[in-house]
N, C-alpha and C. Protein backbone atom coordinates (compact mmCIF):
# COMPACT_ATOMS: atom_id res chain seq x y z
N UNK A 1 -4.17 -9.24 68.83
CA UNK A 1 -2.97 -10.05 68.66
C UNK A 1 -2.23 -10.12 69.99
N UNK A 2 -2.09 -11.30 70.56
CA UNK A 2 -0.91 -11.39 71.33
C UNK A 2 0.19 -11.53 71.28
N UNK A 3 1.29 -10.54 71.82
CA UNK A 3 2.62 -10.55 72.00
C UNK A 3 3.66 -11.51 72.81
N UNK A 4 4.55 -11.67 71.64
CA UNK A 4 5.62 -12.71 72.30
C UNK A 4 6.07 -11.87 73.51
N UNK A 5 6.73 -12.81 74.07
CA UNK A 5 7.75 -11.91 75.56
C UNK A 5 8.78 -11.00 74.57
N UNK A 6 9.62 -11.57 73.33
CA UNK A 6 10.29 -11.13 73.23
C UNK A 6 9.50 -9.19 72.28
N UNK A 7 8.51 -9.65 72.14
CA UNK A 7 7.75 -8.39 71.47
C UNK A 7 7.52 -7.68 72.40
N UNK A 8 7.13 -7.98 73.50
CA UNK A 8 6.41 -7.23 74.84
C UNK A 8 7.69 -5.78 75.42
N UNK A 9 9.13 -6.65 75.07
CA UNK A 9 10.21 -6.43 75.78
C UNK A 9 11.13 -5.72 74.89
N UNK A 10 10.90 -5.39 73.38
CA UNK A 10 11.97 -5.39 72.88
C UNK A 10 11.99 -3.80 72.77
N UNK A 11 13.67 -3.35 72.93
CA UNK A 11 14.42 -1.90 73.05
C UNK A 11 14.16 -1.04 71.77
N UNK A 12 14.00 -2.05 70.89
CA UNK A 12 13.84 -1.08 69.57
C UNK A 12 12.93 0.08 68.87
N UNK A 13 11.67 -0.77 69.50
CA UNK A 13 10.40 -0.75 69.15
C UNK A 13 9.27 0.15 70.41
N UNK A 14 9.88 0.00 71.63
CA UNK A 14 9.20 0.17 72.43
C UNK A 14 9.46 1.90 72.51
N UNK A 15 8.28 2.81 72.95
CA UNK A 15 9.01 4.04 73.06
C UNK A 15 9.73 3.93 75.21
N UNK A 16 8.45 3.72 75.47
CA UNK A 16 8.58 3.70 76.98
C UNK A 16 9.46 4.35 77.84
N UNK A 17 8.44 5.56 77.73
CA UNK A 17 9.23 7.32 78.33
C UNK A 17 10.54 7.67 77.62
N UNK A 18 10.58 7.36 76.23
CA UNK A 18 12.07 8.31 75.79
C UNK A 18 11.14 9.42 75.28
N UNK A 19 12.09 10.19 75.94
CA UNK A 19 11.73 11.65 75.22
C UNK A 19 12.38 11.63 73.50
N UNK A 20 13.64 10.81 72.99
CA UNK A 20 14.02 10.81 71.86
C UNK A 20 13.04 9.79 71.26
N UNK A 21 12.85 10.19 69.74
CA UNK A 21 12.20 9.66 68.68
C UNK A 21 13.20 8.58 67.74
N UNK A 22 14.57 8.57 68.06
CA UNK A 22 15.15 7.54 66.95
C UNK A 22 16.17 6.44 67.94
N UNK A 23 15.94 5.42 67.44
CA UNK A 23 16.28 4.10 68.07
C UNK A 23 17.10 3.60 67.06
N UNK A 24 18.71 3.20 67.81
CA UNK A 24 19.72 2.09 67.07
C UNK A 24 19.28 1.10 67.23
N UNK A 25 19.49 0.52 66.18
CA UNK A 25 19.52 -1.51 65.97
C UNK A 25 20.74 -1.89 65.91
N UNK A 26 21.49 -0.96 64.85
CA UNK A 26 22.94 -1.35 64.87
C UNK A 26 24.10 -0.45 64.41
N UNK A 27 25.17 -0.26 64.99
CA UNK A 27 25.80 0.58 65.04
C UNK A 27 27.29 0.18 65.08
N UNK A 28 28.25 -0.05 63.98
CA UNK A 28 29.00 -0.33 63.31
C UNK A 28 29.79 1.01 62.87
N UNK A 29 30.97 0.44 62.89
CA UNK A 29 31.84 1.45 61.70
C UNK A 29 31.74 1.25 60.56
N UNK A 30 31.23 2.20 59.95
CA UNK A 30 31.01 2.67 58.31
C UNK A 30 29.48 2.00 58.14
N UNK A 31 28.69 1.54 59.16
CA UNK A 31 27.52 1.25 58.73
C UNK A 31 26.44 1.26 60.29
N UNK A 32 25.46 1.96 59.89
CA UNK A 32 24.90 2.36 60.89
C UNK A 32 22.86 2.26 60.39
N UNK A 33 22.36 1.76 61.62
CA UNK A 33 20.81 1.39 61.50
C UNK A 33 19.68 1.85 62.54
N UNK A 34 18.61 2.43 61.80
CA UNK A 34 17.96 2.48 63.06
C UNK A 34 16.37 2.92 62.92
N UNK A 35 15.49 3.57 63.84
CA UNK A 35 14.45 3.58 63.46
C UNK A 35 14.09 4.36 63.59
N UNK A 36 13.24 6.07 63.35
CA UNK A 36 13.39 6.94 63.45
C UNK A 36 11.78 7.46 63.55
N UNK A 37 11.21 8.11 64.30
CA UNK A 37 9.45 8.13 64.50
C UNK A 37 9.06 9.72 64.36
N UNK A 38 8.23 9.37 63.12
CA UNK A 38 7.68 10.66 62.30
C UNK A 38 6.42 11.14 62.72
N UNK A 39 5.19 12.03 62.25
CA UNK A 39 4.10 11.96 62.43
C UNK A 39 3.48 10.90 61.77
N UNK A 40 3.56 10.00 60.98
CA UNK A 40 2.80 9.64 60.21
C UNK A 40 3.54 7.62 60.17
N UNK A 41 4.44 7.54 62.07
CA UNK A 41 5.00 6.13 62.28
C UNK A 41 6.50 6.00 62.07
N UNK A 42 6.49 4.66 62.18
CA UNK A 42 8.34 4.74 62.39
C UNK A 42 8.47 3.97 60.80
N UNK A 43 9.59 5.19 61.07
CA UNK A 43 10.69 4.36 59.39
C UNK A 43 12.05 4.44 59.56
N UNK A 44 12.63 3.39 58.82
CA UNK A 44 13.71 2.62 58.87
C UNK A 44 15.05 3.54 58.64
N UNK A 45 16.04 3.76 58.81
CA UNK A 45 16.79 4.95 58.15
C UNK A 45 18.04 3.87 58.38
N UNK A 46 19.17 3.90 57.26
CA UNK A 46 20.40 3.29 57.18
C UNK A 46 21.28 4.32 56.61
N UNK A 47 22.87 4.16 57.16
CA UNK A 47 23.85 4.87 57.17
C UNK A 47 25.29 4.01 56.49
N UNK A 48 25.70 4.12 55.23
CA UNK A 48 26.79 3.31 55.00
C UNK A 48 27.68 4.31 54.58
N UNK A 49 28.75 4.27 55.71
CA UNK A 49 29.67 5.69 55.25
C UNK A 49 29.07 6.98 54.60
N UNK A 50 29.15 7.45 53.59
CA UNK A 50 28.43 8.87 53.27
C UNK A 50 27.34 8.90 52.77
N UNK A 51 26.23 7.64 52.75
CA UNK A 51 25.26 7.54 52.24
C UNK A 51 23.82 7.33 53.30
N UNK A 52 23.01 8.45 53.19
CA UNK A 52 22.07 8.28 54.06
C UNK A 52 20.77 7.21 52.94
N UNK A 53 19.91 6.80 54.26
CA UNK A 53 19.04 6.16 52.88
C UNK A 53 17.90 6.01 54.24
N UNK A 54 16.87 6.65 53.88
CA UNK A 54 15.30 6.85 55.05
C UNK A 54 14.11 5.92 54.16
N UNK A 55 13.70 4.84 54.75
CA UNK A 55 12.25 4.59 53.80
C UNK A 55 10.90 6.25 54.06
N UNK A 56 10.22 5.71 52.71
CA UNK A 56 9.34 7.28 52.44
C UNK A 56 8.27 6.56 53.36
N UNK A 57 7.98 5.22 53.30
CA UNK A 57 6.42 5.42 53.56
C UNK A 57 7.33 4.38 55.13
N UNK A 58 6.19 4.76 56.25
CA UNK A 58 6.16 3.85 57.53
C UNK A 58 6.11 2.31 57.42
N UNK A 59 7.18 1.75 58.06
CA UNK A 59 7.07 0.47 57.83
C UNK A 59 6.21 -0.06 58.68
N UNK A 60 5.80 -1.32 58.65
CA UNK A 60 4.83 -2.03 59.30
C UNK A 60 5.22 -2.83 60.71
N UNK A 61 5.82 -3.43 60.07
CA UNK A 61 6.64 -4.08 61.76
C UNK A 61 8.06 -4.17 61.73
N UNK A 62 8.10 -3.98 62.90
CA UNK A 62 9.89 -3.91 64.01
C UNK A 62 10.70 -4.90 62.94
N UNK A 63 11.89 -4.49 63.03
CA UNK A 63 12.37 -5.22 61.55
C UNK A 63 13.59 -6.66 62.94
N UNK A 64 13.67 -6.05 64.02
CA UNK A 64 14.54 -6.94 65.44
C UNK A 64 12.99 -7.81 65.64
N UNK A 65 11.73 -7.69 66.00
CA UNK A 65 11.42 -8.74 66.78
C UNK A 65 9.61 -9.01 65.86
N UNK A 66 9.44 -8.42 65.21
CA UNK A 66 8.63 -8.69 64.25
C UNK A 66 7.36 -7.99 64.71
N UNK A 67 7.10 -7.28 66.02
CA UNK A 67 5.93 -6.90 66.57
C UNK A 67 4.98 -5.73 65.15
N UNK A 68 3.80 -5.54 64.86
CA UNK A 68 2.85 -5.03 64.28
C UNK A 68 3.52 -3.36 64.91
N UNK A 69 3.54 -2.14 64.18
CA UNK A 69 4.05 -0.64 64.53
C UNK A 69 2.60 -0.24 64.25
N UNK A 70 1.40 -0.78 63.91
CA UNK A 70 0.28 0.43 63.63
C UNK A 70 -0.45 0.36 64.55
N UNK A 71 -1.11 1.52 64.70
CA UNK A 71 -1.95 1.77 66.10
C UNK A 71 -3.15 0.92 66.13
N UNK A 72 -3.93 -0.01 64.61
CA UNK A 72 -4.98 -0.95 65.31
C UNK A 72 -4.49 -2.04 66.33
N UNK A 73 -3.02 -2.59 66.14
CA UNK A 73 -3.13 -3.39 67.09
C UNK A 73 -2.61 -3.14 68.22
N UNK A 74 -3.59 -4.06 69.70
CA UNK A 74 -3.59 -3.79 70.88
C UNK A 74 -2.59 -4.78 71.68
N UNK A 75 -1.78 -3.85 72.55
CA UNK A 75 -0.81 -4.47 73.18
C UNK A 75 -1.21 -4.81 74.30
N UNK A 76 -1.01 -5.84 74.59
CA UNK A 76 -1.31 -6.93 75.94
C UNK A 76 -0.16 -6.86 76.76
């Protein structure tokens, strides 16, 4: 699969040398988003005031730029 520019490029998705595992999308008062990387891929985790809420299983693609998260596909 080839990648858009904006897939190639995007902050969310990319690890590219962070030593941290969890990435904001969005970050609001009283509501907070982001992506958080397990052994087993990245999942989605949301924050609305006192309510945490993590998906169980790894999502599939970047929910900002739509790029594929599983290791068959090859990045160009």
């Amino acid at each position: 699969m080839k990648l858009t520019e904006k897939q190639k490029n995007c902050p969310y998705c990319h690890e590219k040398g962070a030593a941290r595992h969890v990435k904001m999308i969005q970050d609001i008062p009283g509501c907070t988003m982001g992506l958080i990387k397990r052994k087993d891929g990245w999942h989605l985790w949301t924050s609305l005031r006192l309510t945490f809420i993590g998906s169980l299983e790894p999502i599939a693609y970047c929910p900002k730029c739509g790029r594929p998260l599983n290791e068959e596909v090859k990045h160009e």
